[in-house]
PDB file of N, CA and C in Angstrom:
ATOM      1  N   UNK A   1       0.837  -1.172   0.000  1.00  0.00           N
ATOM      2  CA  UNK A   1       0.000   0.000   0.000  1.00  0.00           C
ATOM      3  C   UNK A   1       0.890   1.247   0.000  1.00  0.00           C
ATOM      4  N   UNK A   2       0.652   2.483  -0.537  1.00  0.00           N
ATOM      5  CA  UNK A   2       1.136   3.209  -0.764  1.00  0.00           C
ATOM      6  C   UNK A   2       0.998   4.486   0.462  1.00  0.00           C
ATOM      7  N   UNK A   3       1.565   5.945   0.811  1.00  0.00           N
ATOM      8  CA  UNK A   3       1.212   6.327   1.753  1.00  0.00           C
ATOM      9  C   UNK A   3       1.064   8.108   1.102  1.00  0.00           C
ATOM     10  N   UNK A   4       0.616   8.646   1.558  1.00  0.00           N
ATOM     11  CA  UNK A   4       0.773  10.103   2.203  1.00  0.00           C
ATOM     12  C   UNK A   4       0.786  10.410   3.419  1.00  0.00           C
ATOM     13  N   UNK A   5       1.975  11.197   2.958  1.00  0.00           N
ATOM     14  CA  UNK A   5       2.277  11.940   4.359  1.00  0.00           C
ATOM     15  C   UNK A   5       2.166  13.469   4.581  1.00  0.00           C
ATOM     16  N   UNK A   6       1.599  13.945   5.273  1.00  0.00           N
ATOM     17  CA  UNK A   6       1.979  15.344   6.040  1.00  0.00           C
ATOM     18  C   UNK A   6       1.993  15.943   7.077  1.00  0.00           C
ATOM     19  N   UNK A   7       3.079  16.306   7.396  1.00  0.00           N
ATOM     20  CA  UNK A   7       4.131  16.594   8.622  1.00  0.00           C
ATOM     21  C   UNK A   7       3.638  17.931   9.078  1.00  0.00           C
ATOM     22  N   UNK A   8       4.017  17.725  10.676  1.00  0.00           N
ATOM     23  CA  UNK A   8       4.082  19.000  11.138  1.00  0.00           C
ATOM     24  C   UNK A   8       2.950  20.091  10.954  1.00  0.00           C
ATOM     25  N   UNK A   9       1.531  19.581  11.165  1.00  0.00           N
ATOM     26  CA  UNK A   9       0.567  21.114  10.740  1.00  0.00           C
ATOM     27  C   UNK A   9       0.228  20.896  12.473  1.00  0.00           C
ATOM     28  N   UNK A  10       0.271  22.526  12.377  1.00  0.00           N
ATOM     29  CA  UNK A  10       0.240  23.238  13.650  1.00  0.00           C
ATOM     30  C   UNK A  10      -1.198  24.177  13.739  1.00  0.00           C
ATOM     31  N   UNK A  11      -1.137  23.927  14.682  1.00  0.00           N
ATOM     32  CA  UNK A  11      -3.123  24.744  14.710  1.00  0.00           C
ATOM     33  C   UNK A  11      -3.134  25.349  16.625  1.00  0.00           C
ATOM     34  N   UNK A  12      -3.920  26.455  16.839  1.00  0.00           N
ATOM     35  CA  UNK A  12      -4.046  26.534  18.200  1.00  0.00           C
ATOM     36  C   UNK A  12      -5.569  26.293  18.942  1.00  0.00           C
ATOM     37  N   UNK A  13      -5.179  25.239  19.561  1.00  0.00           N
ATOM     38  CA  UNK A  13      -7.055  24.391  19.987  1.00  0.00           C
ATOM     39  C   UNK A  13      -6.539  24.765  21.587  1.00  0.00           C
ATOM     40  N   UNK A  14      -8.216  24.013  21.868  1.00  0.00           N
ATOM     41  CA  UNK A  14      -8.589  24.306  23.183  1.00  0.00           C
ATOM     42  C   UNK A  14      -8.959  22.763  23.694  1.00  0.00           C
ATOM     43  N   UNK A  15      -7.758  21.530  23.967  1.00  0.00           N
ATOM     44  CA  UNK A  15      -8.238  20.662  24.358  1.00  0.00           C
ATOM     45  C   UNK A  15      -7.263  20.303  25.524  1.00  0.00           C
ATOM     46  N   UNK A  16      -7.730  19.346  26.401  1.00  0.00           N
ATOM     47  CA  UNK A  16      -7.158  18.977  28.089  1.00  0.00           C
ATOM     48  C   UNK A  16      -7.939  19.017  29.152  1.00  0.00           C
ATOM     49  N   UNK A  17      -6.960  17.858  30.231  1.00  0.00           N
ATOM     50  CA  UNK A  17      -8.160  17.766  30.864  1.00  0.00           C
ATOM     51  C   UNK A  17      -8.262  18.480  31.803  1.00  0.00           C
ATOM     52  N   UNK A  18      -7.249  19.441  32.146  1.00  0.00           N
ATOM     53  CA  UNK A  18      -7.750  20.901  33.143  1.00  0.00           C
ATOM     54  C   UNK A  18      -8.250  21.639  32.552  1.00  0.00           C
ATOM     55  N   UNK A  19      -9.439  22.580  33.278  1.00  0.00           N
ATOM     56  CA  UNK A  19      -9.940  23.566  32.621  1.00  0.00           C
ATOM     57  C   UNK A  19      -9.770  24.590  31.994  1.00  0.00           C
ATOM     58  N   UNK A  20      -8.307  24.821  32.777  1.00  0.00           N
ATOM     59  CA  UNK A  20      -7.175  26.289  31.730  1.00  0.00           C
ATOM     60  C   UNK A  20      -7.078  25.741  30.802  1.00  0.00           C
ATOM     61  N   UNK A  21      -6.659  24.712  30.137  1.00  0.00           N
ATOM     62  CA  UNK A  21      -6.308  24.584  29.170  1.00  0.00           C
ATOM     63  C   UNK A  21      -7.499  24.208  28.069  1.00  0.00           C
ATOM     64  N   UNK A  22      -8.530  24.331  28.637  1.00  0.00           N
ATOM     65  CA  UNK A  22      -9.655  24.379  27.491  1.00  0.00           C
ATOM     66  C   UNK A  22     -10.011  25.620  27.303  1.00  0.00           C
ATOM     67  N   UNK A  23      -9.722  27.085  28.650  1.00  0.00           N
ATOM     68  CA  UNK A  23     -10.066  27.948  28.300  1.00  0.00           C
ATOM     69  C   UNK A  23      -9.281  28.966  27.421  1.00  0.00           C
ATOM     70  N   UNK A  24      -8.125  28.513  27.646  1.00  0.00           N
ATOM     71  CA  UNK A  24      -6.319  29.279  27.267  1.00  0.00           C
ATOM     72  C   UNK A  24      -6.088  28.638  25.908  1.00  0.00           C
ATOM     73  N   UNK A  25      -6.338  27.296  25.761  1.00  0.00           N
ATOM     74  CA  UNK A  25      -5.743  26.634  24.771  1.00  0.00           C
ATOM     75  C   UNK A  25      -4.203  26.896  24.519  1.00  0.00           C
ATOM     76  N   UNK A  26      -3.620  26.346  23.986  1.00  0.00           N
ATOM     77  CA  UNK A  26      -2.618  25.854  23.575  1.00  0.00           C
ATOM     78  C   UNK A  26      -2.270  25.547  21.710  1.00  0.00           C
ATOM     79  N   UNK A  27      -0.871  25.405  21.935  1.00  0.00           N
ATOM     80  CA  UNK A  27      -0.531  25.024  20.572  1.00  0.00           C
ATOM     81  C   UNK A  27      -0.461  23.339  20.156  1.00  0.00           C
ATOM     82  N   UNK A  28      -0.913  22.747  19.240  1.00  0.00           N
ATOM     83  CA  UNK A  28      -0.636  21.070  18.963  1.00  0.00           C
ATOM     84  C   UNK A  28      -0.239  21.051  17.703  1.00  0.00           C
ATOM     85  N   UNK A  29       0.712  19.915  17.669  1.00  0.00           N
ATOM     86  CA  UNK A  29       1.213  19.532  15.740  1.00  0.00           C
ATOM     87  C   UNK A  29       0.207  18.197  15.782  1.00  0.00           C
ATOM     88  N   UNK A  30       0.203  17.649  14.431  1.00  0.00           N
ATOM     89  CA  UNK A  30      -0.005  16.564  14.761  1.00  0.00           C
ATOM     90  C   UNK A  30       0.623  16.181  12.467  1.00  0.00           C
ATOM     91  N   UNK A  31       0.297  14.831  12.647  1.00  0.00           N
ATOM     92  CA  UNK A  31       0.933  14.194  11.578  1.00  0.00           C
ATOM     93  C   UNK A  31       0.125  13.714  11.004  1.00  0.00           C
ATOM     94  N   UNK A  32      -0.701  13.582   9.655  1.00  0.00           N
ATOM     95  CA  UNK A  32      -1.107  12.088   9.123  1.00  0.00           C
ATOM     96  C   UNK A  32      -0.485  11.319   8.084  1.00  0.00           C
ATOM     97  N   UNK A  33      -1.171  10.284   8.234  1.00  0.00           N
ATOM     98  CA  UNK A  33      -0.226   9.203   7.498  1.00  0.00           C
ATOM     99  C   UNK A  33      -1.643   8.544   6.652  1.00  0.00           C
ATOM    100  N   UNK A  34      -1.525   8.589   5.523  1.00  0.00           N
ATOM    101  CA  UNK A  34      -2.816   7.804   4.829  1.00  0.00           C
ATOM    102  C   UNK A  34      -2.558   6.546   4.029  1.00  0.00           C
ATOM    103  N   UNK A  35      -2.988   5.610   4.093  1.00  0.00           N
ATOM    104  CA  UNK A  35      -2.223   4.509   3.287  1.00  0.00           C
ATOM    105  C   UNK A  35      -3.769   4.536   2.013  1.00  0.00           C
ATOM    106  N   UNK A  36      -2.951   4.163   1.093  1.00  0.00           N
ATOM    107  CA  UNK A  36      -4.219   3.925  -0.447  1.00  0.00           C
ATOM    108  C   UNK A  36      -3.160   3.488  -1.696  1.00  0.00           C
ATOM    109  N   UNK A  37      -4.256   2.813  -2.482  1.00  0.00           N
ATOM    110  CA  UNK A  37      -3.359   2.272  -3.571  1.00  0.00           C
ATOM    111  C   UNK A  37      -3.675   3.798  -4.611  1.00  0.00           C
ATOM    112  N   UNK A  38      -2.125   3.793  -4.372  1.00  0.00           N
ATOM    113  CA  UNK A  38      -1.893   4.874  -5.922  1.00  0.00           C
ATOM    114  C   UNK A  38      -1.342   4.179  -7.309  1.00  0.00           C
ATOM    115  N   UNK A  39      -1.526   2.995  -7.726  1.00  0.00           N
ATOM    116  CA  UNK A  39      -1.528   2.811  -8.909  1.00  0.00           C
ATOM    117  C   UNK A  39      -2.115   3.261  -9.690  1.00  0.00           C
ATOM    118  N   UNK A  40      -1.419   4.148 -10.925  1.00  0.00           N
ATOM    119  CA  UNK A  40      -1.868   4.411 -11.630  1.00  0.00           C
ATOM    120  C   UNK A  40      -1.827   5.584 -11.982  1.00  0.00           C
ATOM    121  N   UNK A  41      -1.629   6.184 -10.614  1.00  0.00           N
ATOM    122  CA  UNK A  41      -1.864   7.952 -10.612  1.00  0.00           C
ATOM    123  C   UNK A  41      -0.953   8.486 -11.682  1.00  0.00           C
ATOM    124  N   UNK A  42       0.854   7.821 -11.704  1.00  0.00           N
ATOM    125  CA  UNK A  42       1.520   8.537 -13.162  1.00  0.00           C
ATOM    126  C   UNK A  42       1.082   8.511 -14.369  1.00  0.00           C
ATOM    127  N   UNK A  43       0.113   7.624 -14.693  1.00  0.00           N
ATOM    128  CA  UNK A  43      -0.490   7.670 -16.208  1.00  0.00           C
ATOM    129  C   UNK A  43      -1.245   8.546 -16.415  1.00  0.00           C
ATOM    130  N   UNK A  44      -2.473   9.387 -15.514  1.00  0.00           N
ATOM    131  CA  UNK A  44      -3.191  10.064 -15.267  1.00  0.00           C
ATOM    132  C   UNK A  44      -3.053  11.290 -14.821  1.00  0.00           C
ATOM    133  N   UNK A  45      -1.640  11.731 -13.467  1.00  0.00           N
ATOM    134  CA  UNK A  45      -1.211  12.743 -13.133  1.00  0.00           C
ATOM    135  C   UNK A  45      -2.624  13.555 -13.038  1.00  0.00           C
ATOM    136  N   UNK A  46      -3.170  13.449 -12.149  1.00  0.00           N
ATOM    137  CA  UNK A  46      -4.822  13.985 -11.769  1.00  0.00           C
ATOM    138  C   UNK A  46      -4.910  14.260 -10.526  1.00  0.00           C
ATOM    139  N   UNK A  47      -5.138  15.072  -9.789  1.00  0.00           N
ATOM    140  CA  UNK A  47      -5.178  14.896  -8.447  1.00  0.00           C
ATOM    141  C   UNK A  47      -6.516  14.735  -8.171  1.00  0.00           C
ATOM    142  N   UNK A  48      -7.402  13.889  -9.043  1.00  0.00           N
ATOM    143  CA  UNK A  48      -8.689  13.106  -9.009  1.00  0.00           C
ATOM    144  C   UNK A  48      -8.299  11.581  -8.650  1.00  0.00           C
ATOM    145  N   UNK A  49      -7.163  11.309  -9.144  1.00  0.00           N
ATOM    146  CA  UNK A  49      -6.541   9.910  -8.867  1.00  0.00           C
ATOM    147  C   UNK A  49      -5.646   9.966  -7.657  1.00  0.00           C
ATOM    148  N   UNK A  50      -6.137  10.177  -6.591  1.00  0.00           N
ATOM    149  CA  UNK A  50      -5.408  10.545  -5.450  1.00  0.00           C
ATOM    150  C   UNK A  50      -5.999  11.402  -4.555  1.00  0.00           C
ATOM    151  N   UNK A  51      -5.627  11.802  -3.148  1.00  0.00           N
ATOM    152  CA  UNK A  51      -6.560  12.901  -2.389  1.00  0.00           C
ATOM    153  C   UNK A  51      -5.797  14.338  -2.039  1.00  0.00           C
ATOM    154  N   UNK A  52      -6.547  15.168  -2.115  1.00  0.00           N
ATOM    155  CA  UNK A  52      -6.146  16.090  -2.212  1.00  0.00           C
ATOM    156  C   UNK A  52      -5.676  16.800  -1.216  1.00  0.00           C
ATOM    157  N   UNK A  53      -4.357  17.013  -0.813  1.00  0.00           N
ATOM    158  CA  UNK A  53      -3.475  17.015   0.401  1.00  0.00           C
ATOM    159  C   UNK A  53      -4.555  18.561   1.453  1.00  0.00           C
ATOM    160  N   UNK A  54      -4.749  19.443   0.585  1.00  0.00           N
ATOM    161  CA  UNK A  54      -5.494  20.554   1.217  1.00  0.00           C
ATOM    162  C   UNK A  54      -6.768  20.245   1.466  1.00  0.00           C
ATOM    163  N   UNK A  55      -7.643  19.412   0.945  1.00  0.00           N
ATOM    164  CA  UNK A  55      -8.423  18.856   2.056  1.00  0.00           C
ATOM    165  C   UNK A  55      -8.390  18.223   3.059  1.00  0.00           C
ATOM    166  N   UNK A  56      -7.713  17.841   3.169  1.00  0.00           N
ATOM    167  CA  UNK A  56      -7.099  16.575   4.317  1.00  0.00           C
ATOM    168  C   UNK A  56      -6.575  17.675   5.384  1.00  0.00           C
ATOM    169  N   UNK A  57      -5.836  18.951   4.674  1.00  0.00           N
ATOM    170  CA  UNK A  57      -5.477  19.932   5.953  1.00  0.00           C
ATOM    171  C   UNK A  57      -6.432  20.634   6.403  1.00  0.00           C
ATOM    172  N   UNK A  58      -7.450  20.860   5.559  1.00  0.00           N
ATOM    173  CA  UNK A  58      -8.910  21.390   6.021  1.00  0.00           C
ATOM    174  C   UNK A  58      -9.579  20.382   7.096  1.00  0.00           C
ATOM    175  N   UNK A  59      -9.645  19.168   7.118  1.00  0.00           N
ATOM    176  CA  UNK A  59     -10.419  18.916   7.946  1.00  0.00           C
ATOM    177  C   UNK A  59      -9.250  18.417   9.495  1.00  0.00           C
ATOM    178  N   UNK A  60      -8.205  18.036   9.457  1.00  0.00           N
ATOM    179  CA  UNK A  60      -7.704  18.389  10.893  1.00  0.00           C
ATOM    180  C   UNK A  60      -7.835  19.509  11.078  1.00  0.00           C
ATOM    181  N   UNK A  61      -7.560  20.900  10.808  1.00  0.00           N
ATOM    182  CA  UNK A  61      -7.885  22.270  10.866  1.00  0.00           C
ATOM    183  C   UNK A  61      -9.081  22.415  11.882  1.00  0.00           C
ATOM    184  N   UNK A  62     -10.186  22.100  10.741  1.00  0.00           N
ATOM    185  CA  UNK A  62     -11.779  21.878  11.242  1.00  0.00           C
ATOM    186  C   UNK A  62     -11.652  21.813  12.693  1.00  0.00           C
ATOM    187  N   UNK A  63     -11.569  19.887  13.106  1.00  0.00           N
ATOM    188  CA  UNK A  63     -11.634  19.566  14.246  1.00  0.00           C
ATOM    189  C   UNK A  63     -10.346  19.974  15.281  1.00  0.00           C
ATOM    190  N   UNK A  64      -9.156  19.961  14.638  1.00  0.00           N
ATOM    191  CA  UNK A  64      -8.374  21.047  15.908  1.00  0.00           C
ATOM    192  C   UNK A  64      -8.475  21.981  16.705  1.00  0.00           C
ATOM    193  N   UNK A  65      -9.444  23.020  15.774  1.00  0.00           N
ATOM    194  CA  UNK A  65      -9.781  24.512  15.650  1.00  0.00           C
ATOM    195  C   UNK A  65     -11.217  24.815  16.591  1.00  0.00           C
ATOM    196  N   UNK A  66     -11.657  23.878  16.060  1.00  0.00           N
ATOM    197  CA  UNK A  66     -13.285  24.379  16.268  1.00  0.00           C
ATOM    198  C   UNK A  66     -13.979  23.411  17.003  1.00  0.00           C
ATOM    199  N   UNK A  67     -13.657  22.122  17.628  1.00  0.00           N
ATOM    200  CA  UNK A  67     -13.843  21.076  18.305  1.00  0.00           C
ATOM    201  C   UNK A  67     -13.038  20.972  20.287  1.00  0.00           C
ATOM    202  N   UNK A  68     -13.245  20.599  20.924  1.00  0.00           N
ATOM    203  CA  UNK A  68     -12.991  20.707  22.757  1.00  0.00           C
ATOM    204  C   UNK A  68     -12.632  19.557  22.257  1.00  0.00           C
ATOM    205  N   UNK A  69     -11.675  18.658  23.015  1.00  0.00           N
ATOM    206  CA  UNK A  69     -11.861  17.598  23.907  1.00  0.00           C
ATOM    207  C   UNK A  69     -10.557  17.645  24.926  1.00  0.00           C
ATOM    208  N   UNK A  70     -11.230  16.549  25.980  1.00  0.00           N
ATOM    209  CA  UNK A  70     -10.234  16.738  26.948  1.00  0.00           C
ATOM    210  C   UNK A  70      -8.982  15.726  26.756  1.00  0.00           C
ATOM    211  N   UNK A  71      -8.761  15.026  26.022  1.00  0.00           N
ATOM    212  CA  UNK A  71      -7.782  13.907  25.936  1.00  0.00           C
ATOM    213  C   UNK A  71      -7.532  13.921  24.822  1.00  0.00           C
ATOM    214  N   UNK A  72      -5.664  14.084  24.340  1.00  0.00           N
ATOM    215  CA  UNK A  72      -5.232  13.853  22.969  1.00  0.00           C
ATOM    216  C   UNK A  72      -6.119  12.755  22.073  1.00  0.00           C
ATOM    217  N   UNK A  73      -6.245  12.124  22.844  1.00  0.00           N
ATOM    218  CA  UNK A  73      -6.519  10.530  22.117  1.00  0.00           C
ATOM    219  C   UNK A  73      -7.749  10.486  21.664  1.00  0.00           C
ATOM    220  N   UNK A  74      -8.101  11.462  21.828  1.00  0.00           N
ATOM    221  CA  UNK A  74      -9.886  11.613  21.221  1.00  0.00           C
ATOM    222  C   UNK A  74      -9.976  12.814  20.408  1.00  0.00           C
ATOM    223  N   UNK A  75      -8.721  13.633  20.161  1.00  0.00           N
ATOM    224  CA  UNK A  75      -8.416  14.048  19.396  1.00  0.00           C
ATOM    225  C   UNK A  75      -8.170  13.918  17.657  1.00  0.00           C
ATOM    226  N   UNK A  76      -7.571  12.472  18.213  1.00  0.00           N
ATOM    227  CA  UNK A  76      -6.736  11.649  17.371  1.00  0.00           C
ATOM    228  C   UNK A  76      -7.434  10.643  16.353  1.00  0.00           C
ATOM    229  N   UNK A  77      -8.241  10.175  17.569  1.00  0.00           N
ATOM    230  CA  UNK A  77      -9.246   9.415  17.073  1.00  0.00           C
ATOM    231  C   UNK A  77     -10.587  10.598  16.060  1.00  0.00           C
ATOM    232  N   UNK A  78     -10.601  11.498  16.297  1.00  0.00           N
ATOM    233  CA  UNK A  78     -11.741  12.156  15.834  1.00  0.00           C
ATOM    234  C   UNK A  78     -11.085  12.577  14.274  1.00  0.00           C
ATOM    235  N   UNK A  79      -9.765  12.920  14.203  1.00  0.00           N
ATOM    236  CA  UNK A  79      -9.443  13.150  13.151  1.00  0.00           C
ATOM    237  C   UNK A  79      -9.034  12.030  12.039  1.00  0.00           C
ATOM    238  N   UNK A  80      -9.036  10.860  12.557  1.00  0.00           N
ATOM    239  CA  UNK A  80      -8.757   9.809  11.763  1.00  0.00           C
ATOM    240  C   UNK A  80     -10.034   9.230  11.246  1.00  0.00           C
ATOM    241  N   UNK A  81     -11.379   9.225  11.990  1.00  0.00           N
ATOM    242  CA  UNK A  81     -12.649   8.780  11.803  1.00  0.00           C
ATOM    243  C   UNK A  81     -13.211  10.272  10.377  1.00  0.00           C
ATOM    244  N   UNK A  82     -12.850  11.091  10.345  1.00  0.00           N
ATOM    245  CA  UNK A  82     -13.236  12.223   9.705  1.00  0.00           C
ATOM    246  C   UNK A  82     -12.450  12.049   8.296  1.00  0.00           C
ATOM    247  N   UNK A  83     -11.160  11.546   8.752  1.00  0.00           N
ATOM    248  CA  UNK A  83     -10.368  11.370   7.150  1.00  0.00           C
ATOM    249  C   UNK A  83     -10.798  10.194   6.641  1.00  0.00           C
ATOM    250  N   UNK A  84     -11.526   8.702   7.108  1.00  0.00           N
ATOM    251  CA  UNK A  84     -11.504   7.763   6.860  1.00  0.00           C
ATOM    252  C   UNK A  84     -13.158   8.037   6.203  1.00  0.00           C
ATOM    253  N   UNK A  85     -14.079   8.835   6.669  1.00  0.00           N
ATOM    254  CA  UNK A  85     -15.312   8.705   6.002  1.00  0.00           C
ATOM    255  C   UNK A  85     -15.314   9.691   4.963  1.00  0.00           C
ATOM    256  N   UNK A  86     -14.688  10.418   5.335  1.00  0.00           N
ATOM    257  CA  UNK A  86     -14.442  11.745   3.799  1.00  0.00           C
ATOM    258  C   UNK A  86     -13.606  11.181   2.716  1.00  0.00           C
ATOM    259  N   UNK A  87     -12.488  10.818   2.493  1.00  0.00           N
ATOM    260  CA  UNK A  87     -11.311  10.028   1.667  1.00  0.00           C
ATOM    261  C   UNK A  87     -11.199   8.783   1.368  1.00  0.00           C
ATOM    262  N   UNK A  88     -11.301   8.488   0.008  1.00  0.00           N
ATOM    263  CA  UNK A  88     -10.784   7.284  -0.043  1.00  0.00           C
ATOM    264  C   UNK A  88      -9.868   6.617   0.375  1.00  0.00           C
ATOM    265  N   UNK A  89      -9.410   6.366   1.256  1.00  0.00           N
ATOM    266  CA  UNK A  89      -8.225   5.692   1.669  1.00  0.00           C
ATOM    267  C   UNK A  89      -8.493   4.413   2.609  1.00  0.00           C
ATOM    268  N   UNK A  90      -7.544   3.737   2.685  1.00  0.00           N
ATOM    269  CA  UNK A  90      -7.883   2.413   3.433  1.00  0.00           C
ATOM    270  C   UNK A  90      -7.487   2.273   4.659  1.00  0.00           C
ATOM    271  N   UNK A  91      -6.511   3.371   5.371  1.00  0.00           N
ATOM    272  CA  UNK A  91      -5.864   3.238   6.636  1.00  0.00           C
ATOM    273  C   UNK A  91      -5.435   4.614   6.985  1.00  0.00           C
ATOM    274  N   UNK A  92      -5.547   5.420   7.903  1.00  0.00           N
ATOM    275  CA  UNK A  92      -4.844   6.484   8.263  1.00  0.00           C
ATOM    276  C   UNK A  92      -4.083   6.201   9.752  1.00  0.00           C
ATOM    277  N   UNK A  93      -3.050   6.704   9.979  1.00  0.00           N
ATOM    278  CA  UNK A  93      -2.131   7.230  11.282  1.00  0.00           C
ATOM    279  C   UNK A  93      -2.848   8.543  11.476  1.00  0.00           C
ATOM    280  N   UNK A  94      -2.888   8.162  12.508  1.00  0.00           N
ATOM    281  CA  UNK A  94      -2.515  10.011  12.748  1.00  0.00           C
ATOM    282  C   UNK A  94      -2.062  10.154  14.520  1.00  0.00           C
ATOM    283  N   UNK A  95      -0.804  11.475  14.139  1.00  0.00           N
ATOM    284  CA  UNK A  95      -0.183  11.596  15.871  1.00  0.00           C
ATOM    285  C   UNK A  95      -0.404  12.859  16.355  1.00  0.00           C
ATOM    286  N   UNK A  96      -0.921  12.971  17.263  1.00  0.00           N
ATOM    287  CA  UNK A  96      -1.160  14.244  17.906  1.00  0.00           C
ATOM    288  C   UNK A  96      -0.406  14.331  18.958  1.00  0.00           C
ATOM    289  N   UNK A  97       0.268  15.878  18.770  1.00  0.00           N
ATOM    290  CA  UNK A  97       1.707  16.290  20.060  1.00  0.00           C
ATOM    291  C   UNK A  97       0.550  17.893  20.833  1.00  0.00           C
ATOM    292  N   UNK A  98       1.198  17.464  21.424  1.00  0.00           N
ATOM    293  CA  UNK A  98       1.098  18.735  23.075  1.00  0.00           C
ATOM    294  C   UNK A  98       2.504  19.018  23.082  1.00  0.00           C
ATOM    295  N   UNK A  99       2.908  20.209  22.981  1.00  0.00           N
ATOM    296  CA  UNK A  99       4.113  20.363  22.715  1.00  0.00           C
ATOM    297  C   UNK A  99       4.592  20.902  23.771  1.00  0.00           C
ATOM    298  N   UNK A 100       4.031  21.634  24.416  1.00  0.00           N
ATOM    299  CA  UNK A 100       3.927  22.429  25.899  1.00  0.00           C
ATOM    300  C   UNK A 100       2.538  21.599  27.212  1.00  0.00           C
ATOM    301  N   UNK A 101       3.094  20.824  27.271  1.00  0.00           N
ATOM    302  CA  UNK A 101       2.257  20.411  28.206  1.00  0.00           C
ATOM    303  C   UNK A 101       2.587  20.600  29.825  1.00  0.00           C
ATOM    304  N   UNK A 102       1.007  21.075  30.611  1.00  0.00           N
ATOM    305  CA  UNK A 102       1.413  21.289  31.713  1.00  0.00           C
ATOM    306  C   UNK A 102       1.603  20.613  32.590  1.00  0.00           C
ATOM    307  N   UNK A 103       2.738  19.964  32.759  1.00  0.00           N
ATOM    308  CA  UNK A 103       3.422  18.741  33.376  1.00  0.00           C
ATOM    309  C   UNK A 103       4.334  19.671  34.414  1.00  0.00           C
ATOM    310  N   UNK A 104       4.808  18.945  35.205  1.00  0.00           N
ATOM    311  CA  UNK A 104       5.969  19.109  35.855  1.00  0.00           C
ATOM    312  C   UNK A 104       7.169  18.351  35.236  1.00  0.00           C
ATOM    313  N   UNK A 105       7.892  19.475  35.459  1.00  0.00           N
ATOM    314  CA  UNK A 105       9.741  18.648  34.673  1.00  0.00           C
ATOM    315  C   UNK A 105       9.764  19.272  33.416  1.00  0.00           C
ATOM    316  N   UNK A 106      10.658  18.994  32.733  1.00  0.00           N
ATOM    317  CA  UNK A 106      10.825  19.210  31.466  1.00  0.00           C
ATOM    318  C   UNK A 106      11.140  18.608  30.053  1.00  0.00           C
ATOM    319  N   UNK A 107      10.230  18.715  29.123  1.00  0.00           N
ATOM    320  CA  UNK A 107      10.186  17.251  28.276  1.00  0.00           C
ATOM    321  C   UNK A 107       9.663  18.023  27.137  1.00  0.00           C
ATOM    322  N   UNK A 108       9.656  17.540  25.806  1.00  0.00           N
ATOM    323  CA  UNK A 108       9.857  18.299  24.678  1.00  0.00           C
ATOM    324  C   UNK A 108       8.458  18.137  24.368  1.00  0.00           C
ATOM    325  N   UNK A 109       7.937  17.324  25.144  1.00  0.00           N
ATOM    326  CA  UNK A 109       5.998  16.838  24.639  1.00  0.00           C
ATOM    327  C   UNK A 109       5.332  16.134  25.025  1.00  0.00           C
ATOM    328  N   UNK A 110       4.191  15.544  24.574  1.00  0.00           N
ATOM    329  CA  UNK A 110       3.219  14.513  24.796  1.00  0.00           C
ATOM    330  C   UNK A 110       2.655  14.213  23.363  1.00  0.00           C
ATOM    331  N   UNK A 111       2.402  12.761  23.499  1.00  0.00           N
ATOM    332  CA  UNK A 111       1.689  12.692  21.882  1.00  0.00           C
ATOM    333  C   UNK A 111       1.432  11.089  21.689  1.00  0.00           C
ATOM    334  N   UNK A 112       0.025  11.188  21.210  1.00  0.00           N
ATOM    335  CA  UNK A 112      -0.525   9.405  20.603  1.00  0.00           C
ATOM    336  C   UNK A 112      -0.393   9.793  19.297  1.00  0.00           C
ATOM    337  N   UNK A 113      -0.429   7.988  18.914  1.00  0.00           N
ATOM    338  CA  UNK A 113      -0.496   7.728  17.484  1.00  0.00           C
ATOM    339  C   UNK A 113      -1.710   6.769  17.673  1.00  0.00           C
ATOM    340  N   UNK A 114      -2.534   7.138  16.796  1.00  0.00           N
ATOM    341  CA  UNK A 114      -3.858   5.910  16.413  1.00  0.00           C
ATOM    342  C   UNK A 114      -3.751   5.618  14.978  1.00  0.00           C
ATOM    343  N   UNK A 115      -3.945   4.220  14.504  1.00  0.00           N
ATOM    344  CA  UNK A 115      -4.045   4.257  13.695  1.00  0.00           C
ATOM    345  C   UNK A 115      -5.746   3.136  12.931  1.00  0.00           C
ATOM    346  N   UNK A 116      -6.301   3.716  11.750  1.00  0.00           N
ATOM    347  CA  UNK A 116      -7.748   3.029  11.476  1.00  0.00           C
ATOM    348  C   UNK A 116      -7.920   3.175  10.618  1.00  0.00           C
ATOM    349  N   UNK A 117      -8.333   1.883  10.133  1.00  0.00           N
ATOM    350  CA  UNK A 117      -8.922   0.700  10.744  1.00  0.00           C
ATOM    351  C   UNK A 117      -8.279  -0.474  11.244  1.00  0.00           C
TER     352      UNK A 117
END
């Protein structure tokens, strides 16, 4: 199976499970990973034969932006269930980072990977 990838989109949401941080929000990256058969796409060179990378950034956007939750992981999960019923594709990753999380100590992040189906 073949993949797309795109790295690193950064958005500022309002998710966690203290209440500052739903009211303050914060910054998150997160990654997806789409698996689909691209055979074929060089004969055609269509971006009908394939998905179209700026939709795919539109809808993490969407739910980053404009969606609460209190746990990465339902984050994660919400954006992979959204790419999987919108896109043809047969499998998505996707990793969501807390890049500043309010932890004690010091550590470069927090972050799940889900991947579905």
């Amino acid at each position: 199976m073949d993949r797309i990838l795109l790295h690193g989109i950064q958005f500022y949401g309002y998710h966690g499970v203290h209440e500052e941080e739903r009211r303050l929000g914060q910054r998150f990256l997160v990654d997806v990973e789409l698996r689909l058969d691209l055979a074929g796409v060089e004969a055609g060179d269509d971006v009908a034969l394939t998905v179209d990378y700026s939709q795919v950034l539109a809808v993490v956007l969407e739910i980053g932006t404009q969606q609460q939750c209190r746990l990465l992981e339902t984050l994660a999960a919400r954006i992979a269930a959204a790419i999987l019923q919108r896109f043809p594709v047969r499998q998505v990753t996707v990793r969501a980072t807390k890049p500043a999380p309010p932890l004690p100590g010091v550590l470069g992040g927090v972050g799940v990977e889900i991947t579905r189906p």
